[in-house]
N, C-alpha and C. Protein backbone atom coordinates (compact mmCIF):
# COMPACT_ATOMS: atom_id res chain seq x y z
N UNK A 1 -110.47 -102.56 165.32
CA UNK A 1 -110.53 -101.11 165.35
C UNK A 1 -111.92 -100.61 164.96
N UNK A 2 -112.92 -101.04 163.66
CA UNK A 2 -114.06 -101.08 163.41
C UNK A 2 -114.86 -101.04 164.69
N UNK A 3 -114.65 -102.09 165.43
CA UNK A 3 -115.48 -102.53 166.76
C UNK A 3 -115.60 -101.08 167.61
N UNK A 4 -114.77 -100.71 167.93
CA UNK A 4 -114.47 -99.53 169.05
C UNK A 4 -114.76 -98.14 168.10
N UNK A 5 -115.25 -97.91 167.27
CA UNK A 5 -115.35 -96.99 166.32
C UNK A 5 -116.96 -96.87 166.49
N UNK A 6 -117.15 -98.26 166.13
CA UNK A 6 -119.23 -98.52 166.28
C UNK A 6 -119.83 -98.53 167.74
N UNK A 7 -118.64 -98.92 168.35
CA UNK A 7 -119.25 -99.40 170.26
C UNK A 7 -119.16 -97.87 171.15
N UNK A 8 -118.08 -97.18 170.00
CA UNK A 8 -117.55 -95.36 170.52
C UNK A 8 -119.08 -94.76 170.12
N UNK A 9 -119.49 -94.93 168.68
CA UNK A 9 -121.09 -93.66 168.87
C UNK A 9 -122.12 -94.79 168.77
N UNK A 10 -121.95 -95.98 169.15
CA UNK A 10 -123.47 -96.26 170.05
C UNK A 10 -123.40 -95.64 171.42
N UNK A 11 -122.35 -95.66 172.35
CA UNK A 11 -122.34 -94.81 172.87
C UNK A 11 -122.90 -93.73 173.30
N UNK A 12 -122.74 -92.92 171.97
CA UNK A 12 -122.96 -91.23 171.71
C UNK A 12 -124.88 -91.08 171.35
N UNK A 13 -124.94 -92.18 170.52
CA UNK A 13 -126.37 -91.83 169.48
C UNK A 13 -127.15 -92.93 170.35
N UNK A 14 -126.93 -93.66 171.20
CA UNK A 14 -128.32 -94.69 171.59
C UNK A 14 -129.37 -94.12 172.59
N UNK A 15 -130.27 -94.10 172.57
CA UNK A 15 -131.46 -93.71 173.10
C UNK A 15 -131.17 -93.60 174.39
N UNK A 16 -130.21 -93.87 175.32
CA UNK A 16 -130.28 -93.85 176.48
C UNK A 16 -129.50 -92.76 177.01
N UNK A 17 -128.62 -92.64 176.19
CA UNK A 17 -127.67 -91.31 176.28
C UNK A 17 -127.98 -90.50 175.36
N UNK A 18 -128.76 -90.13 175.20
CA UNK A 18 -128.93 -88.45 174.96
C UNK A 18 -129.08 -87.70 175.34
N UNK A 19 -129.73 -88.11 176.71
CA UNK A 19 -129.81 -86.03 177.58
C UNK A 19 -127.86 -86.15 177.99
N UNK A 20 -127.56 -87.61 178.15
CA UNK A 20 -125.80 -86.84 178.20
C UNK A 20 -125.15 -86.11 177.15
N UNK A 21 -125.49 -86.82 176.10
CA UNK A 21 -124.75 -85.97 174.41
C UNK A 21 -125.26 -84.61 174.20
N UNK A 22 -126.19 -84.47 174.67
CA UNK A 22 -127.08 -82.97 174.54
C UNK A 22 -126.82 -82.18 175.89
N UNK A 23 -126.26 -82.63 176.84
CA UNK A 23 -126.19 -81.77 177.83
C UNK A 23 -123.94 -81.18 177.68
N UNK A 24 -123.68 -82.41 176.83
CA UNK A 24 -122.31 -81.88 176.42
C UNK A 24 -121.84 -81.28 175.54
N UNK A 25 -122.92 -81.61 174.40
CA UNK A 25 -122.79 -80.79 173.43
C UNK A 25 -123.76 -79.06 173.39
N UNK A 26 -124.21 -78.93 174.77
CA UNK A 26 -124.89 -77.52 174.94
C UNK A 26 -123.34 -76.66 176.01
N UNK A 27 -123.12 -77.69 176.72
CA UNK A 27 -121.94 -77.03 177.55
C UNK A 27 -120.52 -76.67 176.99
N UNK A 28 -120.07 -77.68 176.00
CA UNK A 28 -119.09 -77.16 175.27
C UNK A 28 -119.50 -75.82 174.40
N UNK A 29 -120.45 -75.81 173.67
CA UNK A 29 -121.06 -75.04 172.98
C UNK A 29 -121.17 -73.42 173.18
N UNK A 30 -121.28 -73.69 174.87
CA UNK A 30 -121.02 -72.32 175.13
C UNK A 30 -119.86 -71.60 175.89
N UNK A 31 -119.02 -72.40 175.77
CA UNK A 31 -117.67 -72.21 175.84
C UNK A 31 -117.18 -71.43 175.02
N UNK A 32 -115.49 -71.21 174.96
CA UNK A 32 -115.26 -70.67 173.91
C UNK A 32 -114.88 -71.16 172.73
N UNK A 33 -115.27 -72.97 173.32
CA UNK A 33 -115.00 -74.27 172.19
C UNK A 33 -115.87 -73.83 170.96
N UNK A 34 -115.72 -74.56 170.17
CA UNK A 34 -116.98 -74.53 168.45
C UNK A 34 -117.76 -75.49 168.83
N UNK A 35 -119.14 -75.28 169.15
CA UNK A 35 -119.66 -76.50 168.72
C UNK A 35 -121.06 -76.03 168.51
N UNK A 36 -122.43 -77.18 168.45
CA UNK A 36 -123.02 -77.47 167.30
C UNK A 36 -124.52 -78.22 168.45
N UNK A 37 -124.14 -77.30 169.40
CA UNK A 37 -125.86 -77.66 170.28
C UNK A 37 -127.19 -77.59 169.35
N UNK A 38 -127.22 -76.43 168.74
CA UNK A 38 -128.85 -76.06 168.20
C UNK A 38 -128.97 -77.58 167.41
N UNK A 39 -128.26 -78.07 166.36
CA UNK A 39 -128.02 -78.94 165.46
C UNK A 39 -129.10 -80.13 166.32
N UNK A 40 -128.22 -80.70 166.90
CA UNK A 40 -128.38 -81.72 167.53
C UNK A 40 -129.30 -81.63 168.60
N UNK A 41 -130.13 -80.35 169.37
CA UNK A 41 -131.20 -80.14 170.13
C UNK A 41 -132.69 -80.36 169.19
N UNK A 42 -132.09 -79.73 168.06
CA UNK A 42 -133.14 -79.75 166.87
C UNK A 42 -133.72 -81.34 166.09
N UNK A 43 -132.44 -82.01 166.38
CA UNK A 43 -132.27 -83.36 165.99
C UNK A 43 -133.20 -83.96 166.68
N UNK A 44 -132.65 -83.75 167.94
CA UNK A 44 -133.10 -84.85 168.74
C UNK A 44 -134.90 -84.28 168.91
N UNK A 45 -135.14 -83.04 169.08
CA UNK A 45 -136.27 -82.52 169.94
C UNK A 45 -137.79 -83.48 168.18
N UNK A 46 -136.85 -83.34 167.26
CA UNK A 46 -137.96 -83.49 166.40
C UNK A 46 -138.40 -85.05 166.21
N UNK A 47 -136.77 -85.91 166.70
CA UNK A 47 -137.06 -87.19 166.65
C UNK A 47 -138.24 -87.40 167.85
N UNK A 48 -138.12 -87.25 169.06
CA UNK A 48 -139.00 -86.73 170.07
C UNK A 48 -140.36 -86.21 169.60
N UNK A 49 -140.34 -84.89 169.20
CA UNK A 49 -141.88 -84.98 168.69
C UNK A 49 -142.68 -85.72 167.84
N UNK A 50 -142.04 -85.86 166.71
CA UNK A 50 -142.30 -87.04 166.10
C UNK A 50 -143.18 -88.49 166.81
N UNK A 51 -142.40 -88.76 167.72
CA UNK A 51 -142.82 -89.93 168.21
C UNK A 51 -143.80 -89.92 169.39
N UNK A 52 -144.22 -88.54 169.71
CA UNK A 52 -145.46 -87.72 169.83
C UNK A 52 -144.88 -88.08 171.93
N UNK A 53 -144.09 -88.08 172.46
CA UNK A 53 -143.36 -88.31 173.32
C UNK A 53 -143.42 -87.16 174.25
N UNK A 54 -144.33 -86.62 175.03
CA UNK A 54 -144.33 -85.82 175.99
C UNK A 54 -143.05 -84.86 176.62
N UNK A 55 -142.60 -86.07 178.03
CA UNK A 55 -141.57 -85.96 178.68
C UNK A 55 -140.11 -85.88 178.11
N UNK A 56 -139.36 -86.88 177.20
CA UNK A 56 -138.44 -87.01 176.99
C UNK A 56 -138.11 -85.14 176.06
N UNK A 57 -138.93 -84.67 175.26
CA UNK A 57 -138.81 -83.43 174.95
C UNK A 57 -138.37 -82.19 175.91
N UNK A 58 -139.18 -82.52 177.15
CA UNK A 58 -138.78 -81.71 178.17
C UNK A 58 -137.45 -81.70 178.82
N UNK A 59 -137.46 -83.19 179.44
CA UNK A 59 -136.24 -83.49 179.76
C UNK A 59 -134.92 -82.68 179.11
N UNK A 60 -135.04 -83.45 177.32
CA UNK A 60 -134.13 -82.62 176.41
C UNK A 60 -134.18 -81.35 176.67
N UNK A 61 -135.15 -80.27 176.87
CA UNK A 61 -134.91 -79.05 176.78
C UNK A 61 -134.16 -78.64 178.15
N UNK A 62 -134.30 -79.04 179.22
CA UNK A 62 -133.75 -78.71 180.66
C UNK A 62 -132.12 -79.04 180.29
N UNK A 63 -131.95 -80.43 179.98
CA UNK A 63 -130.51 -80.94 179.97
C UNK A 63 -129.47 -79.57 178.57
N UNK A 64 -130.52 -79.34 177.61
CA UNK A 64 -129.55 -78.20 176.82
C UNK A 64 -129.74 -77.12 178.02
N UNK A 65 -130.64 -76.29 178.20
CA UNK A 65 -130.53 -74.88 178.81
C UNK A 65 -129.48 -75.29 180.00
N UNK A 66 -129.71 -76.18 181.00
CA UNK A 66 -128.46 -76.46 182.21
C UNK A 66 -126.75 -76.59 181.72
N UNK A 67 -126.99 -77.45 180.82
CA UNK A 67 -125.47 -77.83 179.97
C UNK A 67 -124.98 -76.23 179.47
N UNK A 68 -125.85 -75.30 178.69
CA UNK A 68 -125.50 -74.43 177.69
C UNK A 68 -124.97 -73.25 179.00
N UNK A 69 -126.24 -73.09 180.06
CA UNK A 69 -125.75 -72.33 181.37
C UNK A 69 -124.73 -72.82 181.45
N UNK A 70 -124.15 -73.68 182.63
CA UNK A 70 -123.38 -73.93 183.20
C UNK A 70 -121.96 -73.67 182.09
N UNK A 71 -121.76 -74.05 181.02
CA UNK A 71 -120.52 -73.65 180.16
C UNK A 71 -120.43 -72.05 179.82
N UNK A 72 -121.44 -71.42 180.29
CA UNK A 72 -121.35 -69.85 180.05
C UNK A 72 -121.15 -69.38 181.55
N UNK A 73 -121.41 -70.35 182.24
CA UNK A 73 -121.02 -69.80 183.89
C UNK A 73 -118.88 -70.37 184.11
N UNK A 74 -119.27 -71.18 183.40
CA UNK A 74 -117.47 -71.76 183.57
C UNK A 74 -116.83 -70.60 182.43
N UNK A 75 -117.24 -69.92 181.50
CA UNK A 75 -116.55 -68.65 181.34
C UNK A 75 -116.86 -67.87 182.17
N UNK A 76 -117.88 -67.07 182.66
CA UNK A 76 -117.97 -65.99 183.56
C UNK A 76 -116.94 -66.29 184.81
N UNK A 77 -116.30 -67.59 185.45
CA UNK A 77 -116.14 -67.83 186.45
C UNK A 77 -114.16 -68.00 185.69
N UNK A 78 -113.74 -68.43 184.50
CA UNK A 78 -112.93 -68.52 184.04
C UNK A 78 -112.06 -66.63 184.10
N UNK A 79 -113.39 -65.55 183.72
CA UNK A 79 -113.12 -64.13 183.65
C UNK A 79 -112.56 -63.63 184.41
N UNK A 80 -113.60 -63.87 185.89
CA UNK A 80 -113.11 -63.66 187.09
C UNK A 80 -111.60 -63.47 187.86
N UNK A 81 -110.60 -64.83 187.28
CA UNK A 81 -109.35 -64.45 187.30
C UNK A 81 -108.47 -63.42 186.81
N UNK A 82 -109.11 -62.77 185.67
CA UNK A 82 -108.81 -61.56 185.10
C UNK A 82 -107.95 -60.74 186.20
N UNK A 83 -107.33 -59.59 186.14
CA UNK A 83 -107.39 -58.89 186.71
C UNK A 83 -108.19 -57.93 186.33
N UNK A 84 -108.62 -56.93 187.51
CA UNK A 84 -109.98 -56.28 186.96
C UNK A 84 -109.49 -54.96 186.49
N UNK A 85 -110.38 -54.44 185.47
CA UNK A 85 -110.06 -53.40 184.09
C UNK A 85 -109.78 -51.88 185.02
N UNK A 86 -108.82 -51.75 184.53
CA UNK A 86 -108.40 -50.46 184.59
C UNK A 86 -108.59 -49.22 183.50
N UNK A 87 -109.97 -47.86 183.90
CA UNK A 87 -109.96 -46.98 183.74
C UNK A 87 -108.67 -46.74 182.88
N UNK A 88 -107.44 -45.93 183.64
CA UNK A 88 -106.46 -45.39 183.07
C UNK A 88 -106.02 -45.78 181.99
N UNK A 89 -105.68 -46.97 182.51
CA UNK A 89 -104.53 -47.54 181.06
C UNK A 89 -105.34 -48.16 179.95
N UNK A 90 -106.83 -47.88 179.87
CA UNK A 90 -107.75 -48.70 178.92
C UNK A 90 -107.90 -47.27 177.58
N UNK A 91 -108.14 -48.01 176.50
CA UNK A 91 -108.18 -46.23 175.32
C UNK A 91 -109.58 -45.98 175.42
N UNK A 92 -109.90 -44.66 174.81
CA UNK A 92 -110.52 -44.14 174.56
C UNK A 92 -112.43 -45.30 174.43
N UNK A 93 -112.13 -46.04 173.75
CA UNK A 93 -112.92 -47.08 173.42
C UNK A 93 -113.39 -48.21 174.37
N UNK A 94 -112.32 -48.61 174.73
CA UNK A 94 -112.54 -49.56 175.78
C UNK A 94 -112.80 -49.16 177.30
N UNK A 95 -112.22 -47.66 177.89
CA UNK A 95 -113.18 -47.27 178.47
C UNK A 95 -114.37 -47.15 178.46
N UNK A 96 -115.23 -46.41 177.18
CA UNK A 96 -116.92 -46.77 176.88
C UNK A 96 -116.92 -47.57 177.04
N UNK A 97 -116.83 -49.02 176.77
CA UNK A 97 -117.23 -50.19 176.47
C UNK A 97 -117.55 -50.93 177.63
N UNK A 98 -116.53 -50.60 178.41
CA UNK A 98 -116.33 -50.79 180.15
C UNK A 98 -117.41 -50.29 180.70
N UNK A 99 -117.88 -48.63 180.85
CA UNK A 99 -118.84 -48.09 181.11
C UNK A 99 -119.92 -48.71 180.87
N UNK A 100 -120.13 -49.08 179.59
CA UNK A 100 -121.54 -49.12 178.86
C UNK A 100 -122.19 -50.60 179.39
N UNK A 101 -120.78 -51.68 179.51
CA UNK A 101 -121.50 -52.58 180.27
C UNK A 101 -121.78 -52.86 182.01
N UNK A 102 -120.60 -51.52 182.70
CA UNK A 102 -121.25 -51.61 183.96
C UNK A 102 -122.41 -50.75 184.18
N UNK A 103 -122.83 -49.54 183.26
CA UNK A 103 -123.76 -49.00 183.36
C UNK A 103 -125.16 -50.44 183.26
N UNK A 104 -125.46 -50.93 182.18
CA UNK A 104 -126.37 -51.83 182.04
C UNK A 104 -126.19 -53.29 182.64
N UNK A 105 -124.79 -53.47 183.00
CA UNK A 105 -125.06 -54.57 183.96
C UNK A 105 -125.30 -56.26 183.21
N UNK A 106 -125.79 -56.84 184.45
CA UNK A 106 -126.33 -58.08 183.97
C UNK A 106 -127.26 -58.37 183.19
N UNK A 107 -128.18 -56.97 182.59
CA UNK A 107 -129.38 -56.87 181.80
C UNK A 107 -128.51 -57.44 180.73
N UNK A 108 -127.75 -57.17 179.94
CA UNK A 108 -127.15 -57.70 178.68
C UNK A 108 -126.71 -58.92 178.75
N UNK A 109 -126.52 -59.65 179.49
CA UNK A 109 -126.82 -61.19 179.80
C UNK A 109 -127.56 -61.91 179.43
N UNK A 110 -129.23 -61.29 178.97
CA UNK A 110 -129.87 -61.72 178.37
C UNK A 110 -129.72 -62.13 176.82
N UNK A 111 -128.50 -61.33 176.17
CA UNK A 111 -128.58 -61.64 175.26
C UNK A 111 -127.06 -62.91 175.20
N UNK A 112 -127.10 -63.71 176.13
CA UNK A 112 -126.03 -64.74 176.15
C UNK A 112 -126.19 -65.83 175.52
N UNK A 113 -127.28 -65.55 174.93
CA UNK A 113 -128.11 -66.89 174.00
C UNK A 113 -127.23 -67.09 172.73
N UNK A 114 -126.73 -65.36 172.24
CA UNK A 114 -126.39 -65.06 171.27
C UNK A 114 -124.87 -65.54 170.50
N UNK A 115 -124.86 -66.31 169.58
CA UNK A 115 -123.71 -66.67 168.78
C UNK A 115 -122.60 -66.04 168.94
N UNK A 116 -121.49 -66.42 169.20
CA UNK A 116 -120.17 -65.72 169.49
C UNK A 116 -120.38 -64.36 170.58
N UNK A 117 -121.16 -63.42 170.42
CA UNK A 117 -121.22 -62.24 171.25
C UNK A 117 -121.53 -62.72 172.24
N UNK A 118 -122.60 -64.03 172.67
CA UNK A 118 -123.24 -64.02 174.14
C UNK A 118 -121.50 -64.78 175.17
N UNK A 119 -120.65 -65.26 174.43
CA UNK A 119 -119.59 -65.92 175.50
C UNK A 119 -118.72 -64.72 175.51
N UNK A 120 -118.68 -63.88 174.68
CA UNK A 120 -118.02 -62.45 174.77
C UNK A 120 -118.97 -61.88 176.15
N UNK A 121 -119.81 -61.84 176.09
CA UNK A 121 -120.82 -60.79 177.14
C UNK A 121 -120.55 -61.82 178.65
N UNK A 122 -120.56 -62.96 178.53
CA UNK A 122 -120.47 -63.90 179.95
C UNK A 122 -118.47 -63.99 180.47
N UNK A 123 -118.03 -63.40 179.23
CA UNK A 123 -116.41 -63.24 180.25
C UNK A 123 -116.18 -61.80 180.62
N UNK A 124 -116.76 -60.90 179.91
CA UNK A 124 -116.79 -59.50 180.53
C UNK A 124 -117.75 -59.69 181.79
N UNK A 125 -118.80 -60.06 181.93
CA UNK A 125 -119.20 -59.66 183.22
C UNK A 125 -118.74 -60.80 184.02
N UNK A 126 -117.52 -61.51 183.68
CA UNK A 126 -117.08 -62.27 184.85
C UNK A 126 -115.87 -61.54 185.33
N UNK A 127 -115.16 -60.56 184.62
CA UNK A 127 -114.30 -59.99 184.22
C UNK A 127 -114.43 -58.28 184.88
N UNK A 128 -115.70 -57.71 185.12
CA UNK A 128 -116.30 -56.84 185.36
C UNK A 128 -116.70 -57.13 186.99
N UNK A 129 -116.92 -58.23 187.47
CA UNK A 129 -117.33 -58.86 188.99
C UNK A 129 -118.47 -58.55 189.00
N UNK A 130 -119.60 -58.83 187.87
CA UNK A 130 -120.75 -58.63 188.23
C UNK A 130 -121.50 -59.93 189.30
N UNK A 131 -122.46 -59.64 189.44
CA UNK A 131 -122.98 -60.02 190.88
C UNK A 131 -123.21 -61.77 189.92
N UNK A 132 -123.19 -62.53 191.19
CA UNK A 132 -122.77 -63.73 190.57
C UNK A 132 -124.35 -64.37 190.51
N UNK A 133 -124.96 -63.94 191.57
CA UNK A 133 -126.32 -64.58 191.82
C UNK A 133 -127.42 -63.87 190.11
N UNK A 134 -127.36 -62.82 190.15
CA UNK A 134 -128.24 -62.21 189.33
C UNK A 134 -127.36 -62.35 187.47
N UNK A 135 -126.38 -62.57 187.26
CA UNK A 135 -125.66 -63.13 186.40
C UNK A 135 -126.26 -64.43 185.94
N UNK A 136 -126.02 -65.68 186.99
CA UNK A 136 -126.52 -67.01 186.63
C UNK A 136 -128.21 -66.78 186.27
N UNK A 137 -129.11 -66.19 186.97
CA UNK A 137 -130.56 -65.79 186.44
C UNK A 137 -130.40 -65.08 185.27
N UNK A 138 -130.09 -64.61 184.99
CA UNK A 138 -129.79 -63.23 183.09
C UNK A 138 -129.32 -64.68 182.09
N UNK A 139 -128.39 -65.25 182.69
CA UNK A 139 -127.75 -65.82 181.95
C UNK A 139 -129.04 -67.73 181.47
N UNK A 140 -129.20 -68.24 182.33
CA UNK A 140 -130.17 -68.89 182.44
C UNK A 140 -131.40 -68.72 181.80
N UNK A 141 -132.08 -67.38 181.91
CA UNK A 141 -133.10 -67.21 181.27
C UNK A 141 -132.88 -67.61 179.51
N UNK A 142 -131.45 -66.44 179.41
CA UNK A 142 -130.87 -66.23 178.07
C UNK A 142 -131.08 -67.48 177.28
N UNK A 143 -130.54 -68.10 178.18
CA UNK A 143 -129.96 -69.92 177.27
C UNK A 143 -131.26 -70.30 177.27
N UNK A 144 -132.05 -70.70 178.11
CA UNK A 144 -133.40 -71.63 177.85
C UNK A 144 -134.50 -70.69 176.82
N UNK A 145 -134.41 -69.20 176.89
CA UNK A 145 -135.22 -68.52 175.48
C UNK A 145 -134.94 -69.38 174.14
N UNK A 146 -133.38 -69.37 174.50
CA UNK A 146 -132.76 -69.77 172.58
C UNK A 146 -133.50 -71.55 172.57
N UNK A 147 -133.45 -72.35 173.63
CA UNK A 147 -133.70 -73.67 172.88
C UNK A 147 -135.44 -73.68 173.69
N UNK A 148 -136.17 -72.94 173.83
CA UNK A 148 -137.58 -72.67 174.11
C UNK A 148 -137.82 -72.36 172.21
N UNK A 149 -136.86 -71.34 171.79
CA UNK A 149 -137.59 -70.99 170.67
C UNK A 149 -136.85 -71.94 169.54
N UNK A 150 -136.09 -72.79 170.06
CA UNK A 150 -135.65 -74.04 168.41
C UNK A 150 -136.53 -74.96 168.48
N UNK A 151 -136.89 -75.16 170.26
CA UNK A 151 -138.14 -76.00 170.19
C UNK A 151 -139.78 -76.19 170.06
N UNK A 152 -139.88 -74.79 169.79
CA UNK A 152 -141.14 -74.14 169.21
C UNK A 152 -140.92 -74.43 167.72
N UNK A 153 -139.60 -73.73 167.05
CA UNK A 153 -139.68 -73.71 165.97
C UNK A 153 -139.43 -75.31 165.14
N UNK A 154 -139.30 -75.74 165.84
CA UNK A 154 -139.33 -77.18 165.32
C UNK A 154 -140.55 -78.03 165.22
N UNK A 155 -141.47 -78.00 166.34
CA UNK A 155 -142.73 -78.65 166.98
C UNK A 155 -143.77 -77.42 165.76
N UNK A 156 -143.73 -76.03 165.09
CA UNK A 156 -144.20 -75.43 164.21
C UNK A 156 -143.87 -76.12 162.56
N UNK A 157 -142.86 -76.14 162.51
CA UNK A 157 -142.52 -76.60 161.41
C UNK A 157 -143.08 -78.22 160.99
N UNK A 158 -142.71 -78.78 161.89
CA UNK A 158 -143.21 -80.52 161.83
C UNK A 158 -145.01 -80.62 161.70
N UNK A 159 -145.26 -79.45 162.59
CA UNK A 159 -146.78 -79.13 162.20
C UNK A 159 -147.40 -80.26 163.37
């Protein structure tokens, strides 16, 4: 049982699989699962700089922003089944709310980077039928800002 316990996260932690562990742990992440991308982008990006490693940093950063997209596009696309919001029978509140994000649109997408609110903002506008093409761009940008700036702030810090 030991055996399959150690052979389960060599697996997970050996040098060869990490843009997979980092591209699953960015996609669950932005689900409406819990999980723990920055952690482990941060992990890995510093073991990487550290070892003064060009490419493999990059790599890492593409495989989080694609992984972290794509799990914020499988909610927007999860929303979609919704049935779509009804004016009438919505209160006072949730009418604004409705408004306020078809007034601004996919612009607030940008902030999908954002902890708990950004998978809130990617099932309303899947939920809303915002445009699917200009959604995945808002949303894309969103995600690769957040691990552009863990991987600044990491490559700053390490000095």
């Amino acid at each position: 049982m030991i055996d399959y316990f150690t052979s389960l996260s060599g697996l997970f932690f050996s040098e060869q699989n990490q843009l997979l562990l980092m591209f699953i742990s960015a996609f669950v992440s932005s689900t409406i699962l819990p999980g723990n991308s920055e952690v482990i982008f941060s992990t890995l990006i510093a073991k990487q700089t550290l070892n003064d490693s060009l490419s493999q940093p990059f790599a890492l950063f593409l495989s989080a922003s694609i992984g972290n997209s794509l799990g914020s596009l499988t909610t927007y696309a999860m929303a979609r089944f919704l049935p779509e919001p009804k004016f009438k029978t919505a209160s006072k509140t949730s009418q604004w709310a409705i408004a306020f994000s078809q007034r601004y649109g996919v612009w607030t997408l940008l902030f999908s980077w954002l902890p708990v609110v950004g998978d809130v903002l990617c099932g309303v506008a899947g939920w809303l039928r915002l445009n699917i093409w200009q959604s995945v761009l808002f949303i894309a940008l969103g995600k690769a800002t957040r691990y552009a700036v863990l991987w600044w702030s990491v490559a700053t810090f390490l000095g």
